[in-house]
PDB file of N, CA and C in Angstrom:
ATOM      1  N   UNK A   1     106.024 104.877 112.679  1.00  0.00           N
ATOM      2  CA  UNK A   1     104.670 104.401 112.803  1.00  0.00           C
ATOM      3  C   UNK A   1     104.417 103.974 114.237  1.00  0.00           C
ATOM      4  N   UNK A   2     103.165 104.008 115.040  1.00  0.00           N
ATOM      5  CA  UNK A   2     102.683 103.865 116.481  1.00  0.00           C
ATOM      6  C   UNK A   2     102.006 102.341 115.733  1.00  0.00           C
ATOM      7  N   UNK A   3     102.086 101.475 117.220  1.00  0.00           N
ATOM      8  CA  UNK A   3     101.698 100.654 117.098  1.00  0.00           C
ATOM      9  C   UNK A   3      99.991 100.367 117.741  1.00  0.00           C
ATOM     10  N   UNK A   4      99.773 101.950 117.903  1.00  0.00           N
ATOM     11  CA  UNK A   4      98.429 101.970 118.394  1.00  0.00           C
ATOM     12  C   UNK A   4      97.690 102.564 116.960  1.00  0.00           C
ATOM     13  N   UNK A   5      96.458 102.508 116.542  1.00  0.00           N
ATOM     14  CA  UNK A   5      95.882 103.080 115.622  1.00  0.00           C
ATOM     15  C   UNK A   5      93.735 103.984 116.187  1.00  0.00           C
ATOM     16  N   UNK A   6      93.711 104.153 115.075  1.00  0.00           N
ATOM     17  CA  UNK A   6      92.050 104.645 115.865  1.00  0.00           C
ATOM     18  C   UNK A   6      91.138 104.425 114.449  1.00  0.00           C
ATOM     19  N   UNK A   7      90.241 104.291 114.629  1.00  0.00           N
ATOM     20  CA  UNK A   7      88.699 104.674 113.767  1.00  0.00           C
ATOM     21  C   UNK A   7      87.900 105.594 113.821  1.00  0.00           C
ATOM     22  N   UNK A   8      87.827 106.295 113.194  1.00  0.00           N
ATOM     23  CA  UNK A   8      86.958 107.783 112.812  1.00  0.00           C
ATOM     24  C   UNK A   8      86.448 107.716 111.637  1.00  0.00           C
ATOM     25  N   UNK A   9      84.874 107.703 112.229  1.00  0.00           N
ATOM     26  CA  UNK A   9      84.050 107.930 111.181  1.00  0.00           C
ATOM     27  C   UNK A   9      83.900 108.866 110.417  1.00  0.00           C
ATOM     28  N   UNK A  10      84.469 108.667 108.862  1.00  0.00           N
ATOM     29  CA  UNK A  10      84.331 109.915 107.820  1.00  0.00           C
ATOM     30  C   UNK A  10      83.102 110.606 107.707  1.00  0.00           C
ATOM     31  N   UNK A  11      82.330 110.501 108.092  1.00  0.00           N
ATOM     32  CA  UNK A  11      80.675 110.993 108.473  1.00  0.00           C
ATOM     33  C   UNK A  11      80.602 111.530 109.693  1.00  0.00           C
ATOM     34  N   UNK A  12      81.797 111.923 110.289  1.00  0.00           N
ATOM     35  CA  UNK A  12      82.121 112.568 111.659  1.00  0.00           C
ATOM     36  C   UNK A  12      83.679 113.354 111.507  1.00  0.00           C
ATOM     37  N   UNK A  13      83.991 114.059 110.109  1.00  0.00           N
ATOM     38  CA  UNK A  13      85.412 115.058 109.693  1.00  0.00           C
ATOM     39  C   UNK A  13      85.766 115.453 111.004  1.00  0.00           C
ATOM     40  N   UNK A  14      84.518 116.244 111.781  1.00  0.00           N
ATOM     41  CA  UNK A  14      85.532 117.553 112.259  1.00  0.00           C
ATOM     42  C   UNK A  14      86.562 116.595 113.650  1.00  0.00           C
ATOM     43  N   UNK A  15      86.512 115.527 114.003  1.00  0.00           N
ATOM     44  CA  UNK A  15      87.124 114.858 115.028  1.00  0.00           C
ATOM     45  C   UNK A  15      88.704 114.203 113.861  1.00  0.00           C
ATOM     46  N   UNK A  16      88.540 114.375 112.677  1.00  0.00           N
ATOM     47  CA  UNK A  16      89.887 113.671 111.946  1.00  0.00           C
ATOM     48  C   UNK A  16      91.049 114.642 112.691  1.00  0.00           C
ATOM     49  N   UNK A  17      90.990 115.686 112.526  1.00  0.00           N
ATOM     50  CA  UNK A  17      91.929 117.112 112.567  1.00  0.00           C
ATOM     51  C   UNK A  17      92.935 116.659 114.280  1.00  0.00           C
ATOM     52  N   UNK A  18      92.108 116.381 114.984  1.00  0.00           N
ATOM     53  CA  UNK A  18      92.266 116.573 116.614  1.00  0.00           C
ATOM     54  C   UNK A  18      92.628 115.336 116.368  1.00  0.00           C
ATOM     55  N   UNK A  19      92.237 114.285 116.079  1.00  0.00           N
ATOM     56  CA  UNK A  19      93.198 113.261 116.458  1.00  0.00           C
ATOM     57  C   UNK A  19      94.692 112.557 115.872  1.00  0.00           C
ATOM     58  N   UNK A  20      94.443 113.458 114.820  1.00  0.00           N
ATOM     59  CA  UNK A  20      95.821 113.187 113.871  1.00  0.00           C
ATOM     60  C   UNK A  20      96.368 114.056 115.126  1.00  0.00           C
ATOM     61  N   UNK A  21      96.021 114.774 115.558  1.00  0.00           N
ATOM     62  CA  UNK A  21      96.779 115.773 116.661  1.00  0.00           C
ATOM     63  C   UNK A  21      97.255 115.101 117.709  1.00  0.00           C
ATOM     64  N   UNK A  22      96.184 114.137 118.001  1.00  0.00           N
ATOM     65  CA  UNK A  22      96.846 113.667 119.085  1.00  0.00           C
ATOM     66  C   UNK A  22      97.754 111.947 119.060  1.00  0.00           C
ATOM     67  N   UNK A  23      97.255 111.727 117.583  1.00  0.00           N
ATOM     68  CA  UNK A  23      97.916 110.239 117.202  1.00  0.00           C
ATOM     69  C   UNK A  23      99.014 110.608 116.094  1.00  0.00           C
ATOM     70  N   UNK A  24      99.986 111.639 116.166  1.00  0.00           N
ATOM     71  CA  UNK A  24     100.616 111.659 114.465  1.00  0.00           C
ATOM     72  C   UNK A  24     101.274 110.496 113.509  1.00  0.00           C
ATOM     73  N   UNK A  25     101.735 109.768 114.526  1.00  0.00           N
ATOM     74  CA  UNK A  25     101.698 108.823 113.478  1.00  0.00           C
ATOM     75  C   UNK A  25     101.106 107.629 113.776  1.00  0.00           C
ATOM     76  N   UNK A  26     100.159 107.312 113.939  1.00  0.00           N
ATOM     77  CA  UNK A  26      99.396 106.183 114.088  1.00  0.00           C
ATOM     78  C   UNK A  26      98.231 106.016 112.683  1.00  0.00           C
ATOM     79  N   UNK A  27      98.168 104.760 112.069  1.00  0.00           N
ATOM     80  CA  UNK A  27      97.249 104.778 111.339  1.00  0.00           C
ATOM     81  C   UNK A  27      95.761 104.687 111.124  1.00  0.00           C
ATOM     82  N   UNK A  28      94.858 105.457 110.454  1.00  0.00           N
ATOM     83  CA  UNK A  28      93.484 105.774 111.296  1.00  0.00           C
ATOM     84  C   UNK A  28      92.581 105.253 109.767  1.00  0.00           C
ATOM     85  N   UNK A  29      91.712 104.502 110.444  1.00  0.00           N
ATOM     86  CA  UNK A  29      90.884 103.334 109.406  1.00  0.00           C
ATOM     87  C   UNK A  29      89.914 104.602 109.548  1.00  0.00           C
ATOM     88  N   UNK A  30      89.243 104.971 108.253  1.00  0.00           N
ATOM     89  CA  UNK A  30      88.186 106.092 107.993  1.00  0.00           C
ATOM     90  C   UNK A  30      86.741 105.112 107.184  1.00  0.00           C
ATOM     91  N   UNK A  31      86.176 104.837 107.907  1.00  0.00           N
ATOM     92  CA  UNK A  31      84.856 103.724 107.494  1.00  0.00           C
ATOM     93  C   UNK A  31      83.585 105.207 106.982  1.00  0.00           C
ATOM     94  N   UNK A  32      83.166 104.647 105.961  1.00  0.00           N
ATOM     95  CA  UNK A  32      82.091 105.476 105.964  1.00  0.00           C
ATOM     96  C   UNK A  32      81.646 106.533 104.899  1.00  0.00           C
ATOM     97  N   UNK A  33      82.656 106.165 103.936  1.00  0.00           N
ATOM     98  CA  UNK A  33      82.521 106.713 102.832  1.00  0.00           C
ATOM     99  C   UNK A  33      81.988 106.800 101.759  1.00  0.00           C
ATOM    100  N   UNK A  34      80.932 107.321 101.202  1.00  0.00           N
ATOM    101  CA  UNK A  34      80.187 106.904  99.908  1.00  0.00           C
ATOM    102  C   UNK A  34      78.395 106.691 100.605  1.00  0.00           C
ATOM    103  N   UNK A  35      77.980 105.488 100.236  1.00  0.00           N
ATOM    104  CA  UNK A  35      76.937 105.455 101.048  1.00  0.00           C
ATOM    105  C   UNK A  35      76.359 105.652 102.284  1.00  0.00           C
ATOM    106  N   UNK A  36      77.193 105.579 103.142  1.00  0.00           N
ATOM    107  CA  UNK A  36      76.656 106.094 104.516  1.00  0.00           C
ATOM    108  C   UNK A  36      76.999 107.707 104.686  1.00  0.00           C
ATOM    109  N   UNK A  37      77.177 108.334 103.747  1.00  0.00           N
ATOM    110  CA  UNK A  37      77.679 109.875 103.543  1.00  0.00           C
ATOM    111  C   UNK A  37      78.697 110.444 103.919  1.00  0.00           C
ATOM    112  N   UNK A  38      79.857 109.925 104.170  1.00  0.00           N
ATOM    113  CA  UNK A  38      81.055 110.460 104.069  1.00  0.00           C
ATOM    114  C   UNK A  38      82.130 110.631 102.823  1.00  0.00           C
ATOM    115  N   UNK A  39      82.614 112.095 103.288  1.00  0.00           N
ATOM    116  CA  UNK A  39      83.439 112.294 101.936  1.00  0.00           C
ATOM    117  C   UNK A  39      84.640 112.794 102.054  1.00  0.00           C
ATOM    118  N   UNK A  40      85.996 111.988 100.731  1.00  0.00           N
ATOM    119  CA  UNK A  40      86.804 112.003 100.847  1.00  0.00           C
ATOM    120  C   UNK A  40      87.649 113.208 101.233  1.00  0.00           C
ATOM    121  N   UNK A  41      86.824 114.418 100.551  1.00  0.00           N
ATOM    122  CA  UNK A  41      87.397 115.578 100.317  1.00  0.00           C
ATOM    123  C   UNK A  41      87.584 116.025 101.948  1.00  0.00           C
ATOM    124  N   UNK A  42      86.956 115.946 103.041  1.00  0.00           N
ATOM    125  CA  UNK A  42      86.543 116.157 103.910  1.00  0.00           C
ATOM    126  C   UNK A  42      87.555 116.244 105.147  1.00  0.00           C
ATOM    127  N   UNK A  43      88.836 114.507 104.436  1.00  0.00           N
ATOM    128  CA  UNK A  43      89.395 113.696 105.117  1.00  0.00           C
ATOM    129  C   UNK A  43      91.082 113.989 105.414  1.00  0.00           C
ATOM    130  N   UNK A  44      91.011 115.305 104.717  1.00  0.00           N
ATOM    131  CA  UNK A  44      92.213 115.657 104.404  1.00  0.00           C
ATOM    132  C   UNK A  44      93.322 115.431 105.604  1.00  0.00           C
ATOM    133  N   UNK A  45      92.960 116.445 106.929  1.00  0.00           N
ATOM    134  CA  UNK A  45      93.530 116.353 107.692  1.00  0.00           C
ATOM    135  C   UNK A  45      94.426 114.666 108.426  1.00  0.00           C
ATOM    136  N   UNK A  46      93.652 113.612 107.803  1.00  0.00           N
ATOM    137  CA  UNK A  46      93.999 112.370 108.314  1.00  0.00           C
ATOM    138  C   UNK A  46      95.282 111.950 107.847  1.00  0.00           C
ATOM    139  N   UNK A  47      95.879 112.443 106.817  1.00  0.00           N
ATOM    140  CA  UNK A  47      97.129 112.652 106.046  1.00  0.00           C
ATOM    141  C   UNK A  47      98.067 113.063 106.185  1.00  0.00           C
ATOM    142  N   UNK A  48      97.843 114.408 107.028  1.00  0.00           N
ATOM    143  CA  UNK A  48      99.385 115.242 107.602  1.00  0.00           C
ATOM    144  C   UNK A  48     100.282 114.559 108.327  1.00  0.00           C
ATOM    145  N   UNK A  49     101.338 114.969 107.949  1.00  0.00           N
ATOM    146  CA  UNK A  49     102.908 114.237 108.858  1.00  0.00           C
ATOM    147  C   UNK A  49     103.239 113.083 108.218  1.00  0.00           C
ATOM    148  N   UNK A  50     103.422 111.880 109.335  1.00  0.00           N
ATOM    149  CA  UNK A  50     104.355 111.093 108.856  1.00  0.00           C
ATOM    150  C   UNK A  50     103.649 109.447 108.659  1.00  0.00           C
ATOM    151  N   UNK A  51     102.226 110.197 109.108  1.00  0.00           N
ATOM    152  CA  UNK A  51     101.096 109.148 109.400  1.00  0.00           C
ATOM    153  C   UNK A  51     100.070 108.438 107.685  1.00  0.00           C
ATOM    154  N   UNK A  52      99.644 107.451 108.065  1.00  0.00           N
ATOM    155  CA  UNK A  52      98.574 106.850 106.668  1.00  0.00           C
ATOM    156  C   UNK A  52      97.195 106.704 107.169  1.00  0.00           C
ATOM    157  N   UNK A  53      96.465 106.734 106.337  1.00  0.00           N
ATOM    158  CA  UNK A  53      94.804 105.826 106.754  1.00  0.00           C
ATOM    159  C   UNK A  53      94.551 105.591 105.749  1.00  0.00           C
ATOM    160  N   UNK A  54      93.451 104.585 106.167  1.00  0.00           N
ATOM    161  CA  UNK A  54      92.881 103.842 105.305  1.00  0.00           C
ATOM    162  C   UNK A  54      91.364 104.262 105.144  1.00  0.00           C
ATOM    163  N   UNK A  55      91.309 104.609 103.838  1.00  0.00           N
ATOM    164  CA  UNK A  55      89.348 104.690 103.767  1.00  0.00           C
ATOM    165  C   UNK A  55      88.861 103.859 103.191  1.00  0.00           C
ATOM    166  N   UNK A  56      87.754 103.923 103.641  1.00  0.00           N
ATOM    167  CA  UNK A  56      87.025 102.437 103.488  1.00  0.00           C
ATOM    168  C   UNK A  56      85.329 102.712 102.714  1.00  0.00           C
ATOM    169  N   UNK A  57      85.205 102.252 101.601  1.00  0.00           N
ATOM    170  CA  UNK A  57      83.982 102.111 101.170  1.00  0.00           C
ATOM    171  C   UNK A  57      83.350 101.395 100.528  1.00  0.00           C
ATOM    172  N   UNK A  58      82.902  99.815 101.458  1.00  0.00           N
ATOM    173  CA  UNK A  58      82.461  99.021 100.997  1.00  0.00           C
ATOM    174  C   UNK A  58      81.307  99.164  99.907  1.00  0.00           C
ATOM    175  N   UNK A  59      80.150  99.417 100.217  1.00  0.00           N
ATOM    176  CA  UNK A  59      78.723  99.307  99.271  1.00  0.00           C
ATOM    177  C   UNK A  59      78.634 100.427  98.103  1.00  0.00           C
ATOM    178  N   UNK A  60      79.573 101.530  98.204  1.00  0.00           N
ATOM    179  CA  UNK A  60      79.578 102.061  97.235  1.00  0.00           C
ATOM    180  C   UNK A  60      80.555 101.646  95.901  1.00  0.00           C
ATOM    181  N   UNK A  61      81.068 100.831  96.642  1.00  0.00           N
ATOM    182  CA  UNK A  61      82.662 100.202  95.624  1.00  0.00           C
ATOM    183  C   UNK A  61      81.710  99.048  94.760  1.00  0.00           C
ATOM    184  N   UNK A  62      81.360  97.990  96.143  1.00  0.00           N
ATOM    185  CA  UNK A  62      80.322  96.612  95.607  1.00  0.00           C
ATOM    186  C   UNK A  62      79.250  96.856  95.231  1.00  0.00           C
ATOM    187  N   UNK A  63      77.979  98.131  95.244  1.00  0.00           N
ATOM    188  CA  UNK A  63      76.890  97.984  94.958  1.00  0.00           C
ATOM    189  C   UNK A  63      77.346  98.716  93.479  1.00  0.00           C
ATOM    190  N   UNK A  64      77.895  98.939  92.886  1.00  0.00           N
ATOM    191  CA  UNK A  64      78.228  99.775  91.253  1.00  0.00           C
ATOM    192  C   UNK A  64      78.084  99.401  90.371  1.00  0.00           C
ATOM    193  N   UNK A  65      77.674 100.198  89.433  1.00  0.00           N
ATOM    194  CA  UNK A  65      77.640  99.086  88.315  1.00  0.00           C
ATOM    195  C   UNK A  65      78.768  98.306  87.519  1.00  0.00           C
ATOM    196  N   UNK A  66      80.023  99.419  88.206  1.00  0.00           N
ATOM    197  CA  UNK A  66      81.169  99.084  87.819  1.00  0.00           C
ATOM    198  C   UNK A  66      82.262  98.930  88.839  1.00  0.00           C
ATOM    199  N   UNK A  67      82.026  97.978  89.912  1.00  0.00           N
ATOM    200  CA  UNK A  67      83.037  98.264  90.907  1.00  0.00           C
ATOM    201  C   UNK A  67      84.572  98.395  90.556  1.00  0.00           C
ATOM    202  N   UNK A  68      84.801  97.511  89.586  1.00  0.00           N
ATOM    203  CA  UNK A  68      86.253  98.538  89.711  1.00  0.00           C
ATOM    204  C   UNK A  68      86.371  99.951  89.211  1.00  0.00           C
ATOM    205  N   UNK A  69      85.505 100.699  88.361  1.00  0.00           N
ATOM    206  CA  UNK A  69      85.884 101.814  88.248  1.00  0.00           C
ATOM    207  C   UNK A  69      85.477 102.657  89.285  1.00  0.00           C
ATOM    208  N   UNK A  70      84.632 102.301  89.900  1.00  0.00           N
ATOM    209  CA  UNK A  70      83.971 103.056  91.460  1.00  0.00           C
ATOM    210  C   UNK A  70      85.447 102.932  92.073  1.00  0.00           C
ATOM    211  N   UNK A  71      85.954 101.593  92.098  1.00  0.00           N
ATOM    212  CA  UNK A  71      87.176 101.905  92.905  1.00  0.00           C
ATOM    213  C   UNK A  71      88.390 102.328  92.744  1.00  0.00           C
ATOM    214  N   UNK A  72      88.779 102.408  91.409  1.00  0.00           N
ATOM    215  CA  UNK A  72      89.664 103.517  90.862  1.00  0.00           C
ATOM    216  C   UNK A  72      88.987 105.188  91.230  1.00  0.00           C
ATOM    217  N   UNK A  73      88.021 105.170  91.332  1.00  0.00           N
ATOM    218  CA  UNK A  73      87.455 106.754  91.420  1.00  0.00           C
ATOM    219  C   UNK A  73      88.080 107.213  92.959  1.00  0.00           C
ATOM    220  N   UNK A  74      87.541 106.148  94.183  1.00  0.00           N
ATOM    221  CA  UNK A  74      87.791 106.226  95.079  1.00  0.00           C
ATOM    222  C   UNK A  74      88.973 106.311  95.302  1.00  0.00           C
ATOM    223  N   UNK A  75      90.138 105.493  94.934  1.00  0.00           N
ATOM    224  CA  UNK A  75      91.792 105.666  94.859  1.00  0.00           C
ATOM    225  C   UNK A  75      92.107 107.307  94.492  1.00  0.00           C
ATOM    226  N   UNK A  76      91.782 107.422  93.299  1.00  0.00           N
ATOM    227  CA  UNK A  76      92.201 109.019  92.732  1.00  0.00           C
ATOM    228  C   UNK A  76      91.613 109.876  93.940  1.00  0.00           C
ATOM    229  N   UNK A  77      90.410 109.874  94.566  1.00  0.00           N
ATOM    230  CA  UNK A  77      90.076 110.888  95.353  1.00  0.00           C
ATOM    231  C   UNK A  77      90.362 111.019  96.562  1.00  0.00           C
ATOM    232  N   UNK A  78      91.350 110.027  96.857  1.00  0.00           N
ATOM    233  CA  UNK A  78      92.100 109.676  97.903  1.00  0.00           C
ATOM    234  C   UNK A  78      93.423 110.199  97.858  1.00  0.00           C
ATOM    235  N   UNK A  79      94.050 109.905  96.706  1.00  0.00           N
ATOM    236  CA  UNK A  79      95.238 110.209  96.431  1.00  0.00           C
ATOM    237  C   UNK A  79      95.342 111.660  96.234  1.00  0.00           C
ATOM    238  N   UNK A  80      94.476 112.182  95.853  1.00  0.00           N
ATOM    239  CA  UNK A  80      94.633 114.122  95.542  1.00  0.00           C
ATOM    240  C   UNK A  80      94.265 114.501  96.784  1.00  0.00           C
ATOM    241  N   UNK A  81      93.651 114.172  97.748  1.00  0.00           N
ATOM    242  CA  UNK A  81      93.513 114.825  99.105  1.00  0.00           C
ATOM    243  C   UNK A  81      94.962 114.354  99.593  1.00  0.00           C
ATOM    244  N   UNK A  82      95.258 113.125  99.975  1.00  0.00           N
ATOM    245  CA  UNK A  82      96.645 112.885 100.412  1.00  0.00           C
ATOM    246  C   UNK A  82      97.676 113.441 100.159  1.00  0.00           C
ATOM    247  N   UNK A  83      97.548 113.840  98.827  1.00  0.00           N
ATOM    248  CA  UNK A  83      99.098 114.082  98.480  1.00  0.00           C
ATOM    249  C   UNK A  83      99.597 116.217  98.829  1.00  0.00           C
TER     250      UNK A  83
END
């Protein structure tokens, strides 16, 4: 793991690819998912190698009618791109 990390907006994919390229293992916070229109499926590339990120989707998790199952949804659609 790098002790440097980055932020890339999931509402901005095509820059995930290039910087996992240039950060492989550094961990990359992905803000922007759900309501502000970013999507998981999208995010794949942030995953390759030896590296993690974190996605992040506040108002679609909290504005739900069911936030925890919004956020189990979000976990699973995280986890099948990751894996």
């Amino acid at each position: 793991m790098s002790g440097a990390g980055a932020v890339v907006g999931a509402t901005e994919p095509r820059f995930v690819g290039r910087l996992r390229e240039l950060m492989p293992r550094a961990i990359l916070l992905l803000p922007g998912v759900g309501a502000q229109g970013g999507s998981v499926e999208s995010l794949g590339p942030a995953f390759a190698g030896p590296a993690s990120a974190l996605v992040t989707a506040s108002r679609s998790v909290a504005g739900a009618a069911d936030p925890a199952e919004a956020a189990e949804a979000l976990r699973a659609a995280v986890w099948s791109v990751a894996s």
